[in-house]
PDB file of N, CA and C in Angstrom:
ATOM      1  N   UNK A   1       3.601 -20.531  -7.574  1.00  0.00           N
ATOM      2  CA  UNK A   1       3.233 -21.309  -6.406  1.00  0.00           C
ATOM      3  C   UNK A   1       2.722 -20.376  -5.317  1.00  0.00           C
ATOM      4  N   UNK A   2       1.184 -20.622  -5.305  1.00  0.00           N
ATOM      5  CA  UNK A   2       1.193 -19.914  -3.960  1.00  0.00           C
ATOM      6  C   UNK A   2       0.103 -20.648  -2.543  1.00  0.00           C
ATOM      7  N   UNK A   3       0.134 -20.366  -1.483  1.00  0.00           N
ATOM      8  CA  UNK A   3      -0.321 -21.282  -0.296  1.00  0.00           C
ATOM      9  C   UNK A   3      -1.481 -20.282  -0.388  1.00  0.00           C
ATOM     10  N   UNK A   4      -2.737 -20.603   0.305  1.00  0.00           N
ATOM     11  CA  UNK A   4      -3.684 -19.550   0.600  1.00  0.00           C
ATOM     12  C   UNK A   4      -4.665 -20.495   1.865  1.00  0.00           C
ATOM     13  N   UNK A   5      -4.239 -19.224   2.793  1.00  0.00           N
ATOM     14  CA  UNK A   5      -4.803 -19.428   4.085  1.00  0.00           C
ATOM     15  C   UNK A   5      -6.099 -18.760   4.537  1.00  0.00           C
ATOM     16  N   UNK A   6      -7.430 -19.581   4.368  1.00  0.00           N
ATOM     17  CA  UNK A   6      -8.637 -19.120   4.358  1.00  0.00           C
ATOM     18  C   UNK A   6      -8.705 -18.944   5.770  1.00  0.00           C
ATOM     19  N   UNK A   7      -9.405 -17.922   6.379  1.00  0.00           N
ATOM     20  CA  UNK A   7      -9.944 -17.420   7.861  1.00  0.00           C
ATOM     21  C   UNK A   7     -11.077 -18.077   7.935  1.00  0.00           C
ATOM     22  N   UNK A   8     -12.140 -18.319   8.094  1.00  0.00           N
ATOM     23  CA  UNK A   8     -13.342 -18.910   8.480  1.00  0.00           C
ATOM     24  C   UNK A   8     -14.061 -18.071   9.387  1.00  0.00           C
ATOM     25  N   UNK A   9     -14.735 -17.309   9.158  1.00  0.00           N
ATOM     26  CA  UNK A   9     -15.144 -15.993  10.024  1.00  0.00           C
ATOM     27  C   UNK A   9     -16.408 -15.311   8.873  1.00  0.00           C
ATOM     28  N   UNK A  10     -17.856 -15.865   9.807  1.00  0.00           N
ATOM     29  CA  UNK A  10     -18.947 -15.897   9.453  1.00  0.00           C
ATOM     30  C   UNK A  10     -18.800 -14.350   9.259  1.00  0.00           C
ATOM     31  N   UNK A  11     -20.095 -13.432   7.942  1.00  0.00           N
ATOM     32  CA  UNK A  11     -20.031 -12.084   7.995  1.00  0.00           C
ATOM     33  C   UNK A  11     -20.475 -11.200   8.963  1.00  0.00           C
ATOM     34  N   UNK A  12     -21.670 -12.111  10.165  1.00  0.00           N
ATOM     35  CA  UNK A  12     -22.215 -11.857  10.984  1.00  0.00           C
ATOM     36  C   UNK A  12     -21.069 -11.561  12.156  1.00  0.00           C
ATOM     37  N   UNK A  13     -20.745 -12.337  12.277  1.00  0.00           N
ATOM     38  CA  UNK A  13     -19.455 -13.005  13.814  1.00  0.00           C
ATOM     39  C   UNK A  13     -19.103 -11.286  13.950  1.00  0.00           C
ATOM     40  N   UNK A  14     -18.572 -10.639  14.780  1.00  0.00           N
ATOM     41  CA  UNK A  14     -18.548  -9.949  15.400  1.00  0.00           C
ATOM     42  C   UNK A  14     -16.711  -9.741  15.527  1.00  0.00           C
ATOM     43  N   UNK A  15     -16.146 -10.548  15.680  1.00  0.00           N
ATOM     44  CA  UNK A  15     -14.805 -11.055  15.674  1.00  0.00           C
ATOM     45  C   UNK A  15     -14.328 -10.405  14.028  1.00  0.00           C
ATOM     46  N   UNK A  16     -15.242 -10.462  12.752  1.00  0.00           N
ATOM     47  CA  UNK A  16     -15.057 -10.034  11.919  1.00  0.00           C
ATOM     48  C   UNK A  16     -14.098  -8.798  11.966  1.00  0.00           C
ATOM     49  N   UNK A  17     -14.874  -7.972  12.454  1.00  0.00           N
ATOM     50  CA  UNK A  17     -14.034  -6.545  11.975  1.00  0.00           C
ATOM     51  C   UNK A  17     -12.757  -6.238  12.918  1.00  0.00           C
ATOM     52  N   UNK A  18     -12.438  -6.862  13.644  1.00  0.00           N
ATOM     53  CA  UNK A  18     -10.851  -7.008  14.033  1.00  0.00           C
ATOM     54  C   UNK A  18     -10.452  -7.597  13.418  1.00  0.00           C
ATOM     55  N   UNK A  19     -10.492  -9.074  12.973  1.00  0.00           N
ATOM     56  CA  UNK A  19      -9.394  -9.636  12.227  1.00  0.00           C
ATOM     57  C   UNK A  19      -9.571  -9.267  10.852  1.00  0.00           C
ATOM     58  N   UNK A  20     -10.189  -8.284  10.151  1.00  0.00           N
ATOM     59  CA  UNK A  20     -10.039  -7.813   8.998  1.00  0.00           C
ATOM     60  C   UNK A  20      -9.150  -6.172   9.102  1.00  0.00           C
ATOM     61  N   UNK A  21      -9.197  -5.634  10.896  1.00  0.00           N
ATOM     62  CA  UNK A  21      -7.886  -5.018  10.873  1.00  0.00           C
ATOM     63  C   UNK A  21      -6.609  -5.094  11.419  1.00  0.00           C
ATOM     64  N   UNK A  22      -7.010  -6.118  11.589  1.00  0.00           N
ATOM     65  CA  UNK A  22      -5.480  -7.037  11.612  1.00  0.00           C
ATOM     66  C   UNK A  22      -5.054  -7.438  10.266  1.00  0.00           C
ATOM     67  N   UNK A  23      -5.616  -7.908   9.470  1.00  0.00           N
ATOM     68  CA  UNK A  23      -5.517  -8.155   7.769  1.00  0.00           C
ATOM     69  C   UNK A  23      -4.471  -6.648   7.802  1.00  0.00           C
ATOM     70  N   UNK A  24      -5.614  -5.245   8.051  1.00  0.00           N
ATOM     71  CA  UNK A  24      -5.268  -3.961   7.113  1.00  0.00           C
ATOM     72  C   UNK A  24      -3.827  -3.914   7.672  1.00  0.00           C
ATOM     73  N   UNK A  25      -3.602  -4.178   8.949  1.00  0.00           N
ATOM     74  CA  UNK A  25      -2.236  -3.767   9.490  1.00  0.00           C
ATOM     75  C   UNK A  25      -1.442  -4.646   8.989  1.00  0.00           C
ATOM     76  N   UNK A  26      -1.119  -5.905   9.047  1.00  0.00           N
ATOM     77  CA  UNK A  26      -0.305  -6.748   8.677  1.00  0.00           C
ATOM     78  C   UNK A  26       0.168  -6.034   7.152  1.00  0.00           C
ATOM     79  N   UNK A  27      -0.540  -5.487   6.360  1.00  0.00           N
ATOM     80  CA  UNK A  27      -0.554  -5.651   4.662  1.00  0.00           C
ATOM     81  C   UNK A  27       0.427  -4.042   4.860  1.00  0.00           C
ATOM     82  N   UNK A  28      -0.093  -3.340   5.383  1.00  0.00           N
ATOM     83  CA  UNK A  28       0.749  -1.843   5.608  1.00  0.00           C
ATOM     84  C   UNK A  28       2.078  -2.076   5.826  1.00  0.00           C
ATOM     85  N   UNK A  29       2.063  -3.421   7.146  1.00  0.00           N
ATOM     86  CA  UNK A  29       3.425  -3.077   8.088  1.00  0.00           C
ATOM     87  C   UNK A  29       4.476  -4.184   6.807  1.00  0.00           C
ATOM     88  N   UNK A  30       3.833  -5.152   6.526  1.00  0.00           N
ATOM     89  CA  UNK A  30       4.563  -6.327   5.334  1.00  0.00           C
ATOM     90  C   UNK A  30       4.081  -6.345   4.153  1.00  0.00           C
ATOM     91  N   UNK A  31       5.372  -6.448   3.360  1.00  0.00           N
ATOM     92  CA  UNK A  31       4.969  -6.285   2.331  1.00  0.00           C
ATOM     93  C   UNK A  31       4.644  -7.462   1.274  1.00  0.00           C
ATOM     94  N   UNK A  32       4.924  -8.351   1.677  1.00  0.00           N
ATOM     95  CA  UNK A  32       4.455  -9.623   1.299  1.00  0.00           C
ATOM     96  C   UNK A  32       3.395 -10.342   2.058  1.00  0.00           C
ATOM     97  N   UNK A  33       2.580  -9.920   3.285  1.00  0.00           N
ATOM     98  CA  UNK A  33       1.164 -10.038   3.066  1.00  0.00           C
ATOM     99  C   UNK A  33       0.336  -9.548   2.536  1.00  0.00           C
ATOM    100  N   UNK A  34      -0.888 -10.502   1.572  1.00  0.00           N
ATOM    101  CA  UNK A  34      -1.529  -9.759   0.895  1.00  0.00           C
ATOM    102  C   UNK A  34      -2.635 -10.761   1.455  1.00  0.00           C
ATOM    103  N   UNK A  35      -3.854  -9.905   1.186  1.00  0.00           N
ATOM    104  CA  UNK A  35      -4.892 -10.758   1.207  1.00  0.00           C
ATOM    105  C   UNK A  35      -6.253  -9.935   0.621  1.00  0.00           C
ATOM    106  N   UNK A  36      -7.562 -11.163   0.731  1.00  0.00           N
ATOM    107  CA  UNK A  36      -8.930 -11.040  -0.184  1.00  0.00           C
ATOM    108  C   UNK A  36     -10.051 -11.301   0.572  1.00  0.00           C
ATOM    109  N   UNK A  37     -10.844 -10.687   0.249  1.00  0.00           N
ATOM    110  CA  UNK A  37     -11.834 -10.858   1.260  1.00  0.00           C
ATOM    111  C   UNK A  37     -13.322 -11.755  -0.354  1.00  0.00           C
ATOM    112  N   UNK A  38     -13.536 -12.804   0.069  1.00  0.00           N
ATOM    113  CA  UNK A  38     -14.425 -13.482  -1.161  1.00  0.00           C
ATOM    114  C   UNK A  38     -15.263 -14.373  -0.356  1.00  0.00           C
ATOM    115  N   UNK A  39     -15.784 -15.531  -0.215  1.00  0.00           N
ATOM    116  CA  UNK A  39     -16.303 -16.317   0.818  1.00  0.00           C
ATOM    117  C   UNK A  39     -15.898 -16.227   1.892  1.00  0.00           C
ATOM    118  N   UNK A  40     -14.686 -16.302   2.281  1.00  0.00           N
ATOM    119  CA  UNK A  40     -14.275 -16.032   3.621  1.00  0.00           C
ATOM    120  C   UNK A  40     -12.546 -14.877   3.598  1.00  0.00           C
ATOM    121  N   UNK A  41     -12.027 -14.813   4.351  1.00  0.00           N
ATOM    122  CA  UNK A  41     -11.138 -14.070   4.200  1.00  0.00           C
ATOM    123  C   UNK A  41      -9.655 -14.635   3.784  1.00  0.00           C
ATOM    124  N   UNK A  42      -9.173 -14.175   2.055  1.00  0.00           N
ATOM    125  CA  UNK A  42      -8.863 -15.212   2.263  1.00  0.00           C
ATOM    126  C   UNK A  42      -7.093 -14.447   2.469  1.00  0.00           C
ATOM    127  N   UNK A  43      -5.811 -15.326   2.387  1.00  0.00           N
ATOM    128  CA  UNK A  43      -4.414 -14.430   3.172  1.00  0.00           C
ATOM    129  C   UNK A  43      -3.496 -15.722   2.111  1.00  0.00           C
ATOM    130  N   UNK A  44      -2.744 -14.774   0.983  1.00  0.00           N
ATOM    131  CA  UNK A  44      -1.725 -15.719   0.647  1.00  0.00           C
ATOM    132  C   UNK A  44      -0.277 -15.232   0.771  1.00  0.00           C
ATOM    133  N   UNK A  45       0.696 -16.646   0.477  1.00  0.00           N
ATOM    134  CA  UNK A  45       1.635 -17.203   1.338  1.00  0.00           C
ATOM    135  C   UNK A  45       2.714 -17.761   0.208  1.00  0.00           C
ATOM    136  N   UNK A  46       3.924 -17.509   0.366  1.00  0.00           N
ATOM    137  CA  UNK A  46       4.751 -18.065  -0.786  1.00  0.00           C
ATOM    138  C   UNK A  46       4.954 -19.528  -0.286  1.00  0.00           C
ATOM    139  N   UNK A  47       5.051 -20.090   0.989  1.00  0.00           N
ATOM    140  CA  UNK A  47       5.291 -21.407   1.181  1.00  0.00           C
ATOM    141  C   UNK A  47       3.817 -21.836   2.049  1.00  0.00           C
ATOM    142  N   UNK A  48       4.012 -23.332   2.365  1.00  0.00           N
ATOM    143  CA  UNK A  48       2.948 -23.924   3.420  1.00  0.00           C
ATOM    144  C   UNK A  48       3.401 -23.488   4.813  1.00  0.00           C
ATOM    145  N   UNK A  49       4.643 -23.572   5.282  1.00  0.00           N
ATOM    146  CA  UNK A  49       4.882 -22.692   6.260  1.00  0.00           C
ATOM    147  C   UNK A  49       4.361 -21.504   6.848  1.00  0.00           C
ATOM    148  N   UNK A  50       4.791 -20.657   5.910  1.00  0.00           N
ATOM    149  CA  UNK A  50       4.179 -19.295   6.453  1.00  0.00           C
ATOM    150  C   UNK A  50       2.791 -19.359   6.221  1.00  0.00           C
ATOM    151  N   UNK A  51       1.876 -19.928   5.288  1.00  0.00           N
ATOM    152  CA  UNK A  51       0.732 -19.912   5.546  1.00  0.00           C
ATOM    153  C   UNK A  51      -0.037 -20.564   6.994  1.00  0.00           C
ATOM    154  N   UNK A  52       0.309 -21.881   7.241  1.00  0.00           N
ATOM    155  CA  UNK A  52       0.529 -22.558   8.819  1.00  0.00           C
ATOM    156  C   UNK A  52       0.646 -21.224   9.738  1.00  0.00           C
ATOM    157  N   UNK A  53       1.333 -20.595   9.874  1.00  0.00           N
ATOM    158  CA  UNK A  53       1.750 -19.472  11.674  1.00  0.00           C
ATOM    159  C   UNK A  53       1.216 -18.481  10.714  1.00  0.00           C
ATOM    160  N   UNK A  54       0.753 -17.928   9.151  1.00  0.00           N
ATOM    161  CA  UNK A  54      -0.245 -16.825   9.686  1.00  0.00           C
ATOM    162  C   UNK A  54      -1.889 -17.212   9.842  1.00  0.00           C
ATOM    163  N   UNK A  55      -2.068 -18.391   9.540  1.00  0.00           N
ATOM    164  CA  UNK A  55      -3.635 -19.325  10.011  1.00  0.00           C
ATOM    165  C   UNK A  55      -3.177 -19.039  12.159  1.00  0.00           C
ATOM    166  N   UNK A  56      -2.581 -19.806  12.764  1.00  0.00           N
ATOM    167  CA  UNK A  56      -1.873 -20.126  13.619  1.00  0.00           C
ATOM    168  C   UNK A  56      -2.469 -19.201  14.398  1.00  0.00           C
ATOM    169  N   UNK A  57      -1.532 -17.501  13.957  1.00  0.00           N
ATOM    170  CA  UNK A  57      -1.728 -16.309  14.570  1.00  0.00           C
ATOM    171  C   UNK A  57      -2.867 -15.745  14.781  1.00  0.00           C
ATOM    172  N   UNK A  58      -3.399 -15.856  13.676  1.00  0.00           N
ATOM    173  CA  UNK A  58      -5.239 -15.379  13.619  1.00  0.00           C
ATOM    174  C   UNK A  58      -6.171 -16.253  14.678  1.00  0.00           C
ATOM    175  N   UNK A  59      -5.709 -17.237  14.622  1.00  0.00           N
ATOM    176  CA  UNK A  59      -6.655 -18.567  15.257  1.00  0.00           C
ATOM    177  C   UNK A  59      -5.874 -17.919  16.882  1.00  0.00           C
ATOM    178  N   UNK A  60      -4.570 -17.996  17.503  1.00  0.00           N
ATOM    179  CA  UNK A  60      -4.529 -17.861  19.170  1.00  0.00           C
ATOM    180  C   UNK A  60      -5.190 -16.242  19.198  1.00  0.00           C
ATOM    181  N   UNK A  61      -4.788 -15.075  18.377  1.00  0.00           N
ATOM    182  CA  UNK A  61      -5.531 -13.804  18.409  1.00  0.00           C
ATOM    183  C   UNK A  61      -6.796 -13.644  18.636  1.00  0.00           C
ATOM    184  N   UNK A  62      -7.392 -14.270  17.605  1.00  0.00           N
ATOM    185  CA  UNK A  62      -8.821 -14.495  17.575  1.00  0.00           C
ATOM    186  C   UNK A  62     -10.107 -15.207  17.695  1.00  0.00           C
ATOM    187  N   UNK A  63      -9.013 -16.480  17.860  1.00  0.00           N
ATOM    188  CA  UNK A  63      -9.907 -17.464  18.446  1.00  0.00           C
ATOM    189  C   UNK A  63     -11.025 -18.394  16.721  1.00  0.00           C
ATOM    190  N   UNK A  64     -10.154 -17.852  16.079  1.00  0.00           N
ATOM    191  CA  UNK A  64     -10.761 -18.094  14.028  1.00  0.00           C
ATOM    192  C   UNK A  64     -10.411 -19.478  13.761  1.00  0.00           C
ATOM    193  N   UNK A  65     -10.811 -20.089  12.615  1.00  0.00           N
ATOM    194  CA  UNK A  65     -10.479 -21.291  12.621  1.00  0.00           C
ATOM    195  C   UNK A  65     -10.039 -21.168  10.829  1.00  0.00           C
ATOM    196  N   UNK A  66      -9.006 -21.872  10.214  1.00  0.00           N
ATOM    197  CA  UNK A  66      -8.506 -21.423   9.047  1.00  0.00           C
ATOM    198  C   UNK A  66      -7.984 -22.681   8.371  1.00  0.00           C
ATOM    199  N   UNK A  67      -8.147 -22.843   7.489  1.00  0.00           N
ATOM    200  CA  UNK A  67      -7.814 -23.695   6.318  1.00  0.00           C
ATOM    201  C   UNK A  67      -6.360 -23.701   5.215  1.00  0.00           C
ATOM    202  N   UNK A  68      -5.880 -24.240   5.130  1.00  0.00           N
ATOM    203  CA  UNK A  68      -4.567 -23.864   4.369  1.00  0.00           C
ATOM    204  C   UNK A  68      -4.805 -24.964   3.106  1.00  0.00           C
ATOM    205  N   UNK A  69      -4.591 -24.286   1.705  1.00  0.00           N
ATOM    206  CA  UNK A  69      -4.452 -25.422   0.613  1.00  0.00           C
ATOM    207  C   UNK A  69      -3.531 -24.303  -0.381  1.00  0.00           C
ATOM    208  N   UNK A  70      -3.386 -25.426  -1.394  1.00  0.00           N
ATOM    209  CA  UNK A  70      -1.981 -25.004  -2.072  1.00  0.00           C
ATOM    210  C   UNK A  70      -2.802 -24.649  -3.655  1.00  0.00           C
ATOM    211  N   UNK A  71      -2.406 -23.645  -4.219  1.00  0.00           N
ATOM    212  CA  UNK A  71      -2.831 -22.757  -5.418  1.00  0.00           C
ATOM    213  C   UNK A  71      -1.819 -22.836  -6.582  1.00  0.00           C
ATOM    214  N   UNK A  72      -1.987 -23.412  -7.590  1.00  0.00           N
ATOM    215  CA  UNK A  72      -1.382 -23.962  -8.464  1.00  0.00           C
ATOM    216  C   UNK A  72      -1.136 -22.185  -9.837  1.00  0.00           C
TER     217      UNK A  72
END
Protein backbone atom coordinates (compact mmCIF):
# COMPACT_ATOMS: atom_id res chain seq x y z
CA UNK A 1 0.00 0.00 0.00
CA UNK A 2 1.34 3.08 -0.90
CA UNK A 3 -0.19 6.97 -1.13
CA UNK A 4 1.70 9.10 -3.77
CA UNK A 5 1.63 12.76 -3.56
CA UNK A 6 2.19 14.41 -7.00
CA UNK A 7 3.70 18.23 -6.81
CA UNK A 8 2.41 19.96 -9.89
CA UNK A 9 5.32 22.19 -10.74
CA UNK A 10 5.73 23.03 -14.47
CA UNK A 11 9.71 22.24 -15.64
CA UNK A 12 9.86 25.83 -16.59
CA UNK A 13 8.31 27.41 -13.12
CA UNK A 14 11.16 28.70 -11.43
CA UNK A 15 9.77 27.56 -7.95
CA UNK A 16 11.09 24.20 -9.43
CA UNK A 17 14.49 24.04 -8.13
CA UNK A 18 13.64 24.79 -4.48
CA UNK A 19 11.06 22.46 -4.01
CA UNK A 20 13.17 19.77 -5.59
CA UNK A 21 15.65 20.87 -2.66
CA UNK A 22 13.42 20.60 -0.35
CA UNK A 23 12.60 16.98 -1.85
CA UNK A 24 16.81 16.47 -1.46
CA UNK A 25 16.60 17.60 2.22
CA UNK A 26 13.56 16.01 3.45
CA UNK A 27 14.98 12.41 1.89
CA UNK A 28 18.60 13.00 3.80
CA UNK A 29 16.99 14.28 7.05
CA UNK A 30 13.89 11.16 6.82
CA UNK A 31 14.14 8.21 6.14
CA UNK A 32 10.94 7.28 4.98
CA UNK A 33 10.62 10.10 2.51
CA UNK A 34 11.26 9.06 -0.74
CA UNK A 35 10.48 10.52 -3.85
CA UNK A 36 10.60 10.67 -8.13
CA UNK A 37 10.87 13.07 -10.30
CA UNK A 38 8.63 11.63 -13.82
CA UNK A 39 5.79 14.01 -15.13
CA UNK A 40 5.72 15.91 -12.22
CA UNK A 41 7.40 15.40 -8.91
CA UNK A 42 6.25 12.73 -7.59
CA UNK A 43 6.64 12.00 -3.06
CA UNK A 44 5.37 8.62 -1.57
CA UNK A 45 3.60 7.98 1.66
CA UNK A 46 2.68 4.84 3.72
CA UNK A 47 -0.83 6.32 4.60
CA UNK A 48 -3.34 9.13 2.98
CA UNK A 49 -2.47 11.14 5.91
CA UNK A 50 0.94 11.73 5.64
CA UNK A 51 0.64 12.10 2.06
CA UNK A 52 -2.23 15.10 2.78
CA UNK A 53 0.53 17.46 5.22
CA UNK A 54 3.46 16.45 2.91
CA UNK A 55 1.19 17.86 -0.36
CA UNK A 56 -0.01 20.55 2.49
CA UNK A 57 3.70 21.56 3.32
CA UNK A 58 4.95 21.99 -0.20
CA UNK A 59 1.75 23.88 -1.23
CA UNK A 60 2.00 26.79 2.20
CA UNK A 61 6.16 26.63 1.38
CA UNK A 62 5.77 27.01 -2.04
CA UNK A 63 2.83 28.07 -3.02
CA UNK A 64 2.61 24.23 -5.44
CA UNK A 65 -0.48 22.67 -5.98
CA UNK A 66 -0.48 18.63 -5.43
CA UNK A 67 -2.57 15.73 -5.97
CA UNK A 68 -2.82 12.73 -3.66
CA UNK A 69 -4.09 9.12 -5.04
CA UNK A 70 -3.64 5.75 -3.66
CA UNK A 71 -1.09 3.04 -5.42
CA UNK A 72 -2.15 -0.37 -5.27
Amino acid sequence: MTWVTVLLVPEDDPKRKKVLEACQYCQANDPTFQYQLNEGIKIFSRNKNQAYKRGMYFHKKFGVYFEVYYKA
